[in-house]
C-alpha atoms as a PDB file:
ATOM      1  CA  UNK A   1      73.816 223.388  87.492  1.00  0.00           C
ATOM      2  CA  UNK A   2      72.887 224.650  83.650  1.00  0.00           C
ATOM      3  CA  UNK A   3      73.362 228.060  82.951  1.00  0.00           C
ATOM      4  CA  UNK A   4      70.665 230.062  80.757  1.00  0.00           C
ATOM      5  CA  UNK A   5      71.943 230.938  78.115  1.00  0.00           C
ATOM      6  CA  UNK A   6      70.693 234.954  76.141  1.00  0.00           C
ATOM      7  CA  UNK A   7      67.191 234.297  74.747  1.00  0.00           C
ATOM      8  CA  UNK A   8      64.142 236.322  74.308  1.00  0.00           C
ATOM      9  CA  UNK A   9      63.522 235.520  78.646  1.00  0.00           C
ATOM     10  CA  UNK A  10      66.037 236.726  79.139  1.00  0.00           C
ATOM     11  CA  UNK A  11      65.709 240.396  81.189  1.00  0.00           C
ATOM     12  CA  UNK A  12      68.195 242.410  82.300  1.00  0.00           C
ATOM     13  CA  UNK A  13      68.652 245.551  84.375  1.00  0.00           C
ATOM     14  CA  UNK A  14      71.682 247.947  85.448  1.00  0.00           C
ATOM     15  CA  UNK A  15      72.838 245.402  88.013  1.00  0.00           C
ATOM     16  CA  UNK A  16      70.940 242.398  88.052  1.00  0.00           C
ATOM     17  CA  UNK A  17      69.608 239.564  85.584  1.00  0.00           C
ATOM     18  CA  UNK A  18      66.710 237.270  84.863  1.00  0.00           C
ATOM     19  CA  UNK A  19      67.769 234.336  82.941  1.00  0.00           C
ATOM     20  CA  UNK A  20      65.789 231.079  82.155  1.00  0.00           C
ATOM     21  CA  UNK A  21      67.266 227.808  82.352  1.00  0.00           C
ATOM     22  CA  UNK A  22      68.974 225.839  79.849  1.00  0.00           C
ATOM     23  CA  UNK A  23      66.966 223.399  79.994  1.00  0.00           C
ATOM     24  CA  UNK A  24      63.930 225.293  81.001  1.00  0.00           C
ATOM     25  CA  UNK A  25      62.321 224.346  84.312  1.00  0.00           C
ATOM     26  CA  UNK A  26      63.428 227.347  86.832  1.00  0.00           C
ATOM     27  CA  UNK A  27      64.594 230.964  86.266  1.00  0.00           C
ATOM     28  CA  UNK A  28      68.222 232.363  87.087  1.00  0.00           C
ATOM     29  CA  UNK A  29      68.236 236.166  88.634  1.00  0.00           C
ATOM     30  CA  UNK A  30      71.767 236.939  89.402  1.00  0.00           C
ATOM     31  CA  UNK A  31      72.301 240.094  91.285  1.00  0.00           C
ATOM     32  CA  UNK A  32      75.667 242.055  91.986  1.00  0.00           C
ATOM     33  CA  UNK A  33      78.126 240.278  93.989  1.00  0.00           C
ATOM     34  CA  UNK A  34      80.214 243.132  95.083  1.00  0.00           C
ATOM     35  CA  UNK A  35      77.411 244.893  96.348  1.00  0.00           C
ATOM     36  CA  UNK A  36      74.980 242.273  98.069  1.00  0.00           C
ATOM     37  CA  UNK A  37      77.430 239.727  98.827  1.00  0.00           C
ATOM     38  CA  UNK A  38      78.725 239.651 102.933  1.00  0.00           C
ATOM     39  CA  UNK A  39      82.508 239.703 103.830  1.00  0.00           C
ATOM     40  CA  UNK A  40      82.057 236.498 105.597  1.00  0.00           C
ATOM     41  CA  UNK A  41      81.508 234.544 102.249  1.00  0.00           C
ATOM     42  CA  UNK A  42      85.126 233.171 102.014  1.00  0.00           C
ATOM     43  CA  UNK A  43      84.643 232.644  98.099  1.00  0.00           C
ATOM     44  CA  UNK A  44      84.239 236.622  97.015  1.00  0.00           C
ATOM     45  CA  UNK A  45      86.558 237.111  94.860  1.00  0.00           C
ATOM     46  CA  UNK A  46      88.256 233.749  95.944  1.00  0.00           C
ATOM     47  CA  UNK A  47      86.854 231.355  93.620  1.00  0.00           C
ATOM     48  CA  UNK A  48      83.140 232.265  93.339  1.00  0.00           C
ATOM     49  CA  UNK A  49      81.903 230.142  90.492  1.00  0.00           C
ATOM     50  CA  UNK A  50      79.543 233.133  89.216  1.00  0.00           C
ATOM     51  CA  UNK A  51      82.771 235.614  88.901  1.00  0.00           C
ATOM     52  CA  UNK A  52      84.866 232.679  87.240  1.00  0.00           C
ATOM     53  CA  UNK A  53      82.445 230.648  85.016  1.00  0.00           C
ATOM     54  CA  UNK A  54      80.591 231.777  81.577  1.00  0.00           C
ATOM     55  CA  UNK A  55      79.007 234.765  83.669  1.00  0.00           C
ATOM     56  CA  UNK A  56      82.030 236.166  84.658  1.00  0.00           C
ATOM     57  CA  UNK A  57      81.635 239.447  82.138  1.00  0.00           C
ATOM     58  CA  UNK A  58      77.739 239.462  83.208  1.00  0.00           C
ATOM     59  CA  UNK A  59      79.210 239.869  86.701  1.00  0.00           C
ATOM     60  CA  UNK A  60      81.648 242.185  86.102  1.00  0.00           C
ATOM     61  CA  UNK A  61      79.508 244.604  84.852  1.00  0.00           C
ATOM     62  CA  UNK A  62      76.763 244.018  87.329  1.00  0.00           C
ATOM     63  CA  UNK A  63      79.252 244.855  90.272  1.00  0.00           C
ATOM     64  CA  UNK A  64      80.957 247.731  88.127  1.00  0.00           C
ATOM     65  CA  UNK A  65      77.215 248.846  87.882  1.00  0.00           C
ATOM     66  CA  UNK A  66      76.768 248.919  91.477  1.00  0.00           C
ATOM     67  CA  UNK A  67      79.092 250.837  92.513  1.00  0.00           C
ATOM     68  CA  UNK A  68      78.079 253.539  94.804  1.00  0.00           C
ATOM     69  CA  UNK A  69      74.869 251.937  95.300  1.00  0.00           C
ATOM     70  CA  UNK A  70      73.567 250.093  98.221  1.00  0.00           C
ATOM     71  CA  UNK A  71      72.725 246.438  99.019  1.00  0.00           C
ATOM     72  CA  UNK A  72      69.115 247.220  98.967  1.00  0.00           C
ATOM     73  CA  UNK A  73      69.111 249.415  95.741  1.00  0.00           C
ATOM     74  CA  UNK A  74      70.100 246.099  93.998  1.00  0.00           C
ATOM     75  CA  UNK A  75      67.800 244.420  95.823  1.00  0.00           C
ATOM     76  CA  UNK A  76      65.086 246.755  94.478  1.00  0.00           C
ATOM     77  CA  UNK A  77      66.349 246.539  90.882  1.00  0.00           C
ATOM     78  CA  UNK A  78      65.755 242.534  91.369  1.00  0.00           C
ATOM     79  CA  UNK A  79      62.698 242.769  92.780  1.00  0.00           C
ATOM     80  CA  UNK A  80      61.422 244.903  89.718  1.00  0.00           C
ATOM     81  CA  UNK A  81      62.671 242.279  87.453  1.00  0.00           C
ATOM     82  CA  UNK A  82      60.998 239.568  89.131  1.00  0.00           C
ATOM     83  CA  UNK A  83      57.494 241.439  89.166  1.00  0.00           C
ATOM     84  CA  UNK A  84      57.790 242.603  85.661  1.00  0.00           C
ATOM     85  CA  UNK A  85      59.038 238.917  84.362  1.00  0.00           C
ATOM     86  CA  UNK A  86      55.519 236.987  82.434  1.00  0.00           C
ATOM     87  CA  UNK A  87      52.721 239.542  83.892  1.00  0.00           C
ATOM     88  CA  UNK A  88      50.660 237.377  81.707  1.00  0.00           C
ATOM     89  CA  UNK A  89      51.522 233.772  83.600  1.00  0.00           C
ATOM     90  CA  UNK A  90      54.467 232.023  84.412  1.00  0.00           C
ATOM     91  CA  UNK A  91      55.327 229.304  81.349  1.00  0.00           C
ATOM     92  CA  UNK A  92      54.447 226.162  83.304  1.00  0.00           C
ATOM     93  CA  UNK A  93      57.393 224.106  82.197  1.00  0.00           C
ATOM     94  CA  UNK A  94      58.556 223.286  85.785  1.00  0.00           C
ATOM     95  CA  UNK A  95      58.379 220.577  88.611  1.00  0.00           C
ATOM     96  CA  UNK A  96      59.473 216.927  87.996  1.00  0.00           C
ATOM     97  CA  UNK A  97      57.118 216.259  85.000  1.00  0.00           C
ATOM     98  CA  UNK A  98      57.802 219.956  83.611  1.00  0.00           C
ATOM     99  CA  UNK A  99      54.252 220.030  83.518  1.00  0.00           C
ATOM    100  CA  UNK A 100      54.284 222.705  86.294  1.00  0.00           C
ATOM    101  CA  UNK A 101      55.176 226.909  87.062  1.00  0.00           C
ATOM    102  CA  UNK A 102      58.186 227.359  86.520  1.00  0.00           C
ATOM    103  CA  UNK A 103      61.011 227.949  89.625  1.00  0.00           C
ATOM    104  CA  UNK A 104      62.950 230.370  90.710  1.00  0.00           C
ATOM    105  CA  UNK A 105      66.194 230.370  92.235  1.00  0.00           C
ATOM    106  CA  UNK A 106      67.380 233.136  93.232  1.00  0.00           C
ATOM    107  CA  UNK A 107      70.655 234.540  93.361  1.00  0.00           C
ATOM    108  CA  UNK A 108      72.989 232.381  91.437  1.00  0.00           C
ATOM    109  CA  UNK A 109      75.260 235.110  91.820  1.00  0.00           C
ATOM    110  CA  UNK A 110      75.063 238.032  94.798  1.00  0.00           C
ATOM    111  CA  UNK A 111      72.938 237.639  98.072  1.00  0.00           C
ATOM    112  CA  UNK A 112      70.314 240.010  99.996  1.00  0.00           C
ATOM    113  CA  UNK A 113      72.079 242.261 101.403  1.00  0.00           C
ATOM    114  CA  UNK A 114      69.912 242.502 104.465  1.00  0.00           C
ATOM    115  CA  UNK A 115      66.476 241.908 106.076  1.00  0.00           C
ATOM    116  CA  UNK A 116      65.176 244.924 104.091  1.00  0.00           C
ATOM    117  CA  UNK A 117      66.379 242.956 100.651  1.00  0.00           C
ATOM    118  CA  UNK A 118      64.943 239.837 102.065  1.00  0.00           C
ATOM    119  CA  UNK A 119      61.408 241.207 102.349  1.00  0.00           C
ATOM    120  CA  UNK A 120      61.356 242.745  98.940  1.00  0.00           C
ATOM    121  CA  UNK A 121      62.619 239.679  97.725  1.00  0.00           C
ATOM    122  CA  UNK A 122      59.396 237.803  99.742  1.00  0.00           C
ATOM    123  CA  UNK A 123      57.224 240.044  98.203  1.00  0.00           C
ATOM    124  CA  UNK A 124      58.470 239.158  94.527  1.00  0.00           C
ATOM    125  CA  UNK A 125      58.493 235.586  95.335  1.00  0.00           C
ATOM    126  CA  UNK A 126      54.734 236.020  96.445  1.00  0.00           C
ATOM    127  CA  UNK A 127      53.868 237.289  93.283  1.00  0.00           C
ATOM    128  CA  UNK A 128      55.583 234.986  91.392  1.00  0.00           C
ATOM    129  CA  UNK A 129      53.602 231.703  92.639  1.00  0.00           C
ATOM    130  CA  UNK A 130      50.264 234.440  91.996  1.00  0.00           C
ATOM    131  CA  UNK A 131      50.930 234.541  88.589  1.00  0.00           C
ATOM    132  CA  UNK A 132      51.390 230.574  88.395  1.00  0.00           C
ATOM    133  CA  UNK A 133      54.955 229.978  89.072  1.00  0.00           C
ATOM    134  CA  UNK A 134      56.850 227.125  90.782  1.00  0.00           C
ATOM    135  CA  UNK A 135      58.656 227.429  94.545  1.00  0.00           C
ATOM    136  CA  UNK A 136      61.029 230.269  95.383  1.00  0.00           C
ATOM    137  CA  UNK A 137      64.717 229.084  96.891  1.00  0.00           C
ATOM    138  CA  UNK A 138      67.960 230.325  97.419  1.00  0.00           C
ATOM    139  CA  UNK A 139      71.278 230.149  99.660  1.00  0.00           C
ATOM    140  CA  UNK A 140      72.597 233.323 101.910  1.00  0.00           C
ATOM    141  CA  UNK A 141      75.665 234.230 103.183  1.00  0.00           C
ATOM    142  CA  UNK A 142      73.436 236.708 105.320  1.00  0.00           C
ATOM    143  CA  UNK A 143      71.707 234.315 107.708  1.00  0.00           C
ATOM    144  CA  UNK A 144      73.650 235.475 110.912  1.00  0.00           C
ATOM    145  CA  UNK A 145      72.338 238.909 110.507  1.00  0.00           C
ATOM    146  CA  UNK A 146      68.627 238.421 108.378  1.00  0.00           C
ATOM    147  CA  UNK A 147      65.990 236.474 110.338  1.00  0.00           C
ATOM    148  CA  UNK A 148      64.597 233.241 108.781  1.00  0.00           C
ATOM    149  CA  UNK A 149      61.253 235.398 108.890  1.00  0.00           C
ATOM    150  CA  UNK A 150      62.382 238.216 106.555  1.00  0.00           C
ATOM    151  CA  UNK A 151      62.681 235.487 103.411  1.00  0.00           C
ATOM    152  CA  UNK A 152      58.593 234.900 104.182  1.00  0.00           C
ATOM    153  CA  UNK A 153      58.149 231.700 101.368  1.00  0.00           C
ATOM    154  CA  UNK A 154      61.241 231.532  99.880  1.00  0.00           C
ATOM    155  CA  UNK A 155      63.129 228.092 100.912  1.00  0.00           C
ATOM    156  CA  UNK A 156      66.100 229.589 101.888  1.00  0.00           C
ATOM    157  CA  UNK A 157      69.493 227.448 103.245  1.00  0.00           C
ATOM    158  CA  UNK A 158      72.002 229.153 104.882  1.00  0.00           C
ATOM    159  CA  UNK A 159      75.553 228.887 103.058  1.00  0.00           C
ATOM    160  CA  UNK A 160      78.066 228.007 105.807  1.00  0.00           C
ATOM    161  CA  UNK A 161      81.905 226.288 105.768  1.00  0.00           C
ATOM    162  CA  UNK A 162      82.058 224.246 108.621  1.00  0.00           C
ATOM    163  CA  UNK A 163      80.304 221.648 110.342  1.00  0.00           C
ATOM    164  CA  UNK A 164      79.707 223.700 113.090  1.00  0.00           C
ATOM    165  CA  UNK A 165      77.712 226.480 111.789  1.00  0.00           C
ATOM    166  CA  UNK A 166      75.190 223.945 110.642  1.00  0.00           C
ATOM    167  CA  UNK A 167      74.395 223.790 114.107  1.00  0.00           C
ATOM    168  CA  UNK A 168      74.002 227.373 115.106  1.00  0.00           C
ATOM    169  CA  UNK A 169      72.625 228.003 111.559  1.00  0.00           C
ATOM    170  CA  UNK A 170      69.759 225.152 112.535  1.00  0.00           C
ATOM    171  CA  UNK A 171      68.957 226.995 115.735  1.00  0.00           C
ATOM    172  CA  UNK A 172      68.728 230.387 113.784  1.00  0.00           C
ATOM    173  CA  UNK A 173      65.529 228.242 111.977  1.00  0.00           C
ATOM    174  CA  UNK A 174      67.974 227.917 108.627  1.00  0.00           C
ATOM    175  CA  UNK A 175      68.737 224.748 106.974  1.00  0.00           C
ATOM    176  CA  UNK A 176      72.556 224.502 105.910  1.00  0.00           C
ATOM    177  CA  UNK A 177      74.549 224.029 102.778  1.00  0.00           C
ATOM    178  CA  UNK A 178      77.898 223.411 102.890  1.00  0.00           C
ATOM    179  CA  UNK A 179      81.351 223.197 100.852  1.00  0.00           C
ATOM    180  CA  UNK A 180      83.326 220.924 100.994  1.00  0.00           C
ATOM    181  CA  UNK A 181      86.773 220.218  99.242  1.00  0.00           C
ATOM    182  CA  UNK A 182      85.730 216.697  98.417  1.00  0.00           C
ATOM    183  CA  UNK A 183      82.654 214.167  99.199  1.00  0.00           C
ATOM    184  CA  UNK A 184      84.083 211.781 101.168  1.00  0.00           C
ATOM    185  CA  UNK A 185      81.488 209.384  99.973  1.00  0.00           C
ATOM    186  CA  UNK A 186      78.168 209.357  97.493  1.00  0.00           C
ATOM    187  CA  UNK A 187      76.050 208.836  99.919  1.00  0.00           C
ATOM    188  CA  UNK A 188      75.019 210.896 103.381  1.00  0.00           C
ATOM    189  CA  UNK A 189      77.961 211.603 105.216  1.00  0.00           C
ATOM    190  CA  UNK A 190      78.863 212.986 108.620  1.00  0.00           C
ATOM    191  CA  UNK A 191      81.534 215.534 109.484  1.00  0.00           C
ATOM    192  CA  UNK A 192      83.238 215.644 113.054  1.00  0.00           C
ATOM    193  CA  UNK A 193      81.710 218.905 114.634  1.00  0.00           C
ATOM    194  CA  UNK A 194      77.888 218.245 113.481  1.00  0.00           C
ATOM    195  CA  UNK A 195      75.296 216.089 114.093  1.00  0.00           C
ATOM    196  CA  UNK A 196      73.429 216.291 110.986  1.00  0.00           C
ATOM    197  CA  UNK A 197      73.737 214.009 108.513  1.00  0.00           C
ATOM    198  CA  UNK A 198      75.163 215.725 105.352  1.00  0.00           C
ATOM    199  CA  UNK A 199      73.969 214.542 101.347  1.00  0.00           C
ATOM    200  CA  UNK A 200      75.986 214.875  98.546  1.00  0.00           C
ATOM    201  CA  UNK A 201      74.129 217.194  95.787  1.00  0.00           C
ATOM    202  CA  UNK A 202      72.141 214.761  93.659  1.00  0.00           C
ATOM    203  CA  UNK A 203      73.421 216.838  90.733  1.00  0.00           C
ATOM    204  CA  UNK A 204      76.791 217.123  91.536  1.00  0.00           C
ATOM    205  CA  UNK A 205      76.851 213.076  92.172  1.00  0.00           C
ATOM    206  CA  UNK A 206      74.354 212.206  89.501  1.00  0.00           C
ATOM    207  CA  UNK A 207      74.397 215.280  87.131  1.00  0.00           C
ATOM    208  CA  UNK A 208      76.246 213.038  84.470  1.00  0.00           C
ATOM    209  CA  UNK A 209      74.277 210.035  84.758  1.00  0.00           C
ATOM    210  CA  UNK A 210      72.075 208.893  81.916  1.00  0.00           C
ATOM    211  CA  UNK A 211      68.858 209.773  83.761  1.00  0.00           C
ATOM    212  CA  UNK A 212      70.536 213.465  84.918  1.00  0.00           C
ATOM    213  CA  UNK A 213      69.667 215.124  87.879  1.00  0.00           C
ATOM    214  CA  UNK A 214      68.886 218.862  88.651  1.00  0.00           C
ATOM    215  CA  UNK A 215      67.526 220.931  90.972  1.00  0.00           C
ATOM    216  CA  UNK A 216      63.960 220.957  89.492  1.00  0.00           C
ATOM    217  CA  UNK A 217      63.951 216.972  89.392  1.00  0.00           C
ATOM    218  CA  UNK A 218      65.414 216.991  93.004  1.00  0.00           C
ATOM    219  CA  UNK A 219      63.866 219.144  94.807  1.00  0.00           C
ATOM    220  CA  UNK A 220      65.737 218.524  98.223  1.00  0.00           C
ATOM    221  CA  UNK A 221      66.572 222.212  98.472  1.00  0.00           C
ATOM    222  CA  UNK A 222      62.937 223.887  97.244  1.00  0.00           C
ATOM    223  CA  UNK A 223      60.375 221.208  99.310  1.00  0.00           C
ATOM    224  CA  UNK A 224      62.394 219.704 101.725  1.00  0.00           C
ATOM    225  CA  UNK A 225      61.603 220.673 105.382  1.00  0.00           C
ATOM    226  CA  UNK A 226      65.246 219.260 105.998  1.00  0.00           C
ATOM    227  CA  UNK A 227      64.949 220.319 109.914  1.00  0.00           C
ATOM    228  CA  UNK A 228      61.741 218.519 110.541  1.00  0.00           C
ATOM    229  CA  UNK A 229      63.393 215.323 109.793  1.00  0.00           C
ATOM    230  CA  UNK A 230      64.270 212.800 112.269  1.00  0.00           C
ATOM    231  CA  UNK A 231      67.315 212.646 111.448  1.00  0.00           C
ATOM    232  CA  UNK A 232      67.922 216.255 110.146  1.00  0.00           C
ATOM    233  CA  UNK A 233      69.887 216.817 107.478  1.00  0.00           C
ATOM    234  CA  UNK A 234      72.061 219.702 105.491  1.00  0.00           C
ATOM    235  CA  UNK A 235      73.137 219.511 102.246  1.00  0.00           C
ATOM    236  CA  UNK A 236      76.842 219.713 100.791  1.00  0.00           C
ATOM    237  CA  UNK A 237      78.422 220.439  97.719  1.00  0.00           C
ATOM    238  CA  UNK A 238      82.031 219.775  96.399  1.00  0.00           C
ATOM    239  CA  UNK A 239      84.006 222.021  95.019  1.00  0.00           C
ATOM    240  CA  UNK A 240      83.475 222.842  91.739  1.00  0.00           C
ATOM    241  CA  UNK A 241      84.052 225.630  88.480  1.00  0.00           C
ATOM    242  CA  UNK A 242      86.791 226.601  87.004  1.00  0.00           C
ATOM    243  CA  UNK A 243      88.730 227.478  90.050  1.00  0.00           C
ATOM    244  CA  UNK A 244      87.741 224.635  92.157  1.00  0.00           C
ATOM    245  CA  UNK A 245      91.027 224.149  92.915  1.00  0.00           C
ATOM    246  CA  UNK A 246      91.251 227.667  94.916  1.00  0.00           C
ATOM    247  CA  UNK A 247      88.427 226.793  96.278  1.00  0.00           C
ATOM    248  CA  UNK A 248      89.587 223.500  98.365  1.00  0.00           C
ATOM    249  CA  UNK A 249      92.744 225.408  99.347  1.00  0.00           C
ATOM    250  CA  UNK A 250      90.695 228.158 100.617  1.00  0.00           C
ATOM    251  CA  UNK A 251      88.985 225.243 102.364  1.00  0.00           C
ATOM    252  CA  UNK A 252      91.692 223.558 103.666  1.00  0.00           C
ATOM    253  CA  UNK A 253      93.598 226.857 105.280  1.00  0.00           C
ATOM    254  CA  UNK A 254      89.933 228.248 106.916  1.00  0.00           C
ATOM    255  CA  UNK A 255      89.811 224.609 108.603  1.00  0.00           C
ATOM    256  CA  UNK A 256      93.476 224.621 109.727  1.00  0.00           C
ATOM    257  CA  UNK A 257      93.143 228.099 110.653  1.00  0.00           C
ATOM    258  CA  UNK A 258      89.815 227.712 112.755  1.00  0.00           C
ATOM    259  CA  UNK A 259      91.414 224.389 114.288  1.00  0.00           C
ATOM    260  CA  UNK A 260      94.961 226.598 115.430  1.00  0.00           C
ATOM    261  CA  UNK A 261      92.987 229.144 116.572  1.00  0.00           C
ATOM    262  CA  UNK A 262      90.417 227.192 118.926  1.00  0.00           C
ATOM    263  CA  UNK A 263      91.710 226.718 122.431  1.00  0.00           C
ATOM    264  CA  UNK A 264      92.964 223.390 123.359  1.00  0.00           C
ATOM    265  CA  UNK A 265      90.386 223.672 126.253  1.00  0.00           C
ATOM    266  CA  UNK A 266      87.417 224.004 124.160  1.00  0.00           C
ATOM    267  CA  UNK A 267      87.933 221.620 121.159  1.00  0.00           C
ATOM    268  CA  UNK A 268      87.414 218.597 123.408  1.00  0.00           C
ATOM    269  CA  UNK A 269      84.175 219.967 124.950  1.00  0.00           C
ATOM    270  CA  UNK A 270      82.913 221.388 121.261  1.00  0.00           C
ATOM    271  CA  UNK A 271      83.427 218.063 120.146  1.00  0.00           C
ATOM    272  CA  UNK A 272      81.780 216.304 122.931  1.00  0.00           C
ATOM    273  CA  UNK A 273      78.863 218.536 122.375  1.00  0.00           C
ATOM    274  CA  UNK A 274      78.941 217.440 119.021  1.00  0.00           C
ATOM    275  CA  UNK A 275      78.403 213.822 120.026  1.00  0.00           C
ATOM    276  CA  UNK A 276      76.108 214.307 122.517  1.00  0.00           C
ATOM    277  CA  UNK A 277      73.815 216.352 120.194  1.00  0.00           C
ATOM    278  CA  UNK A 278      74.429 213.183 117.237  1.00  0.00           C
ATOM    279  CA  UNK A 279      73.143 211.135 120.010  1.00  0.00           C
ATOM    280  CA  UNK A 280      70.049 212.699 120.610  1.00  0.00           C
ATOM    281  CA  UNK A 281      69.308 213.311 116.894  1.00  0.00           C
ATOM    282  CA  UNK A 282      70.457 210.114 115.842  1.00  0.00           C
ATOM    283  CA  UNK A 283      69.597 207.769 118.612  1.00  0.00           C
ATOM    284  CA  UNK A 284      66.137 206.628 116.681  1.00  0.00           C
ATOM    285  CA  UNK A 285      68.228 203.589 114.668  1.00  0.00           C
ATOM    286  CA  UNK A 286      70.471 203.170 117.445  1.00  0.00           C
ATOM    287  CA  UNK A 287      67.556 202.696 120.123  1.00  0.00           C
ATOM    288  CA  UNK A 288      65.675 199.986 117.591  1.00  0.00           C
ATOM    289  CA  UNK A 289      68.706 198.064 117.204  1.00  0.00           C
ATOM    290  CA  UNK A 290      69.312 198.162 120.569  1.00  0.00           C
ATOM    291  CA  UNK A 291      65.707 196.916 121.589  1.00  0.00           C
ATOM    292  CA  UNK A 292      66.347 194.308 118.961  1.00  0.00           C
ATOM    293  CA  UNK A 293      69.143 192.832 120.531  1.00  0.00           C
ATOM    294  CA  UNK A 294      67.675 192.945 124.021  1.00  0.00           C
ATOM    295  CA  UNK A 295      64.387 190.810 122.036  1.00  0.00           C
ATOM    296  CA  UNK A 296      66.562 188.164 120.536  1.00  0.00           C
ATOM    297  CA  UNK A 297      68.394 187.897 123.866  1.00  0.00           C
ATOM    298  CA  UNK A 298      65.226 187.555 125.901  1.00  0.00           C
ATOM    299  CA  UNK A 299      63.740 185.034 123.171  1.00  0.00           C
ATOM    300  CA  UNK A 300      67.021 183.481 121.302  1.00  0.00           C
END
């Protein structure tokens, strides 16, 4: 995804920034990462692209910043940047045709910290589409703890690591995004442990292609109902940044590890749980085909 790059939208507080697009179409508010970010994300400080790309200074000094403040002190810092950003209207250089409010995805770096942070974060988002602006979206580490509620517009996907937790992320109300070391294929994949079918980022797949792809031309993770779809679906990404290679290590051991770790007992069941769940999901094509069969049978 393009980073913005310093320009005169560009807004900045003691631990948090508003950056536009390069090109323009959505806005970038990074927040500290030391500070917001959970434990449980398995990238702090092990690859995250935000502390290892061209923003690595910007989020040094965001998390040296935050220091001895809390989650939703950055939260509130964010918040003021988003309600302070175009009081006059939103540039309307958004949406497919860039014809439209601009978007806004937040936190390209840092996360909210709690439900508390998710509200205020609502609130902002609210006043961003009153003002003219495009849809609000965003990934969190968070959604174990934070109720889908708290996030009120905002199209929010829950960041998880295995195939399982797009499950239980699904039954939290969340849709999923998840890293992978390596697309297996271009197009929608499955991974033993889930039901849902998984699609390869448009951007990451088709980001160098001569008609490019981004998030504002996409649009799978701001319009999507991705739940709500017969055949649900959760979105993956590969591996990617300057340490994508730590990144697919730390993927590879956190699989190995969770496999050593599971009982012998239980991975059979989990997986037949798995499959019985892909059948229910998925049985729609398999159902037609079968009634086709049983047609040409009864009428060859």
């Amino acid at each position: 995804m393009p980073f913005g790059m310093r320009d005169s939208c560009r807004k900045t507080s003691v631990t948090c920034s508003l950056v536009r697009s390069t090109p323009p179409g959505y806005q970038l508010p990074y927040a500290a990462i030391g500070a917001t970010c959970t434990e449980g994300c398995v990238f702090k400080s092990k690859g995250c692209f935000v502390q290892t790309s061209l923003t690595a200074k910007m989020a040094r000094a965001q998390d040296g910043a935050a220091r001895g403040h809390s989650p939703l002190d950055v939260m509130r810092e964010e918040a003021t940047l988003i309600n302070r950003a175009y009081r006059n209207g939103v540039p309307q250089d958004g949406g497919r045709d860039g014809q439209r409010g601009r978007d806004l995805r937040l936190h390209v770096g840092g996360d909210v910290g709690s439900a508390e942070g998710a509200e205020l974060l609502a609130e902002a988002a609210r006043g961003w589409r009153v003002r003219k602006g495009g849809v609000s979206w965003t990934y969190t580490h968070w959604w174990r703890e934070v109720p889908r509620s708290a996030f009120g517009e905002i199209n929010v996907l829950a960041s998880v690591e295995s195939p399982e937790e797009i499950e239980v992320a699904a039954a939290a109300g969340y849709p999923a995004a998840i890293t992978v070391d390596a697309f297996p294929s271009r197009r929608a994949f499955e991974l033993p442990g889930s039901s849902f079918r998984l699609i390869p980022c448009p951007a990451e797949v088709r980001g160098d292609a001569e008609e490019r792809v981004t998030c504002v031309s996409c649009r799978l993770c701001l319009d999507r109902d991705l739940l709500a779809l017969k055949v649900p679906r959760a979105i993956a990404f590969e591996a990617h940044g300057p340490q994508a290679a730590k990144v697919r290590d730390t993927l590879i051991q956190l699989r190995r590890s969770r496999s050593a770790a599971a009982p012998q007992s239980l991975r059979g069941p989990r997986r037949e749980d798995a499959m019985k769940l892909r059948e229910m999901k998925i049985s729609g094509e398999g159902e037609r085909r079968e009634a086709a069969a049983q047609k040409e049978e009864r009428h060859p």
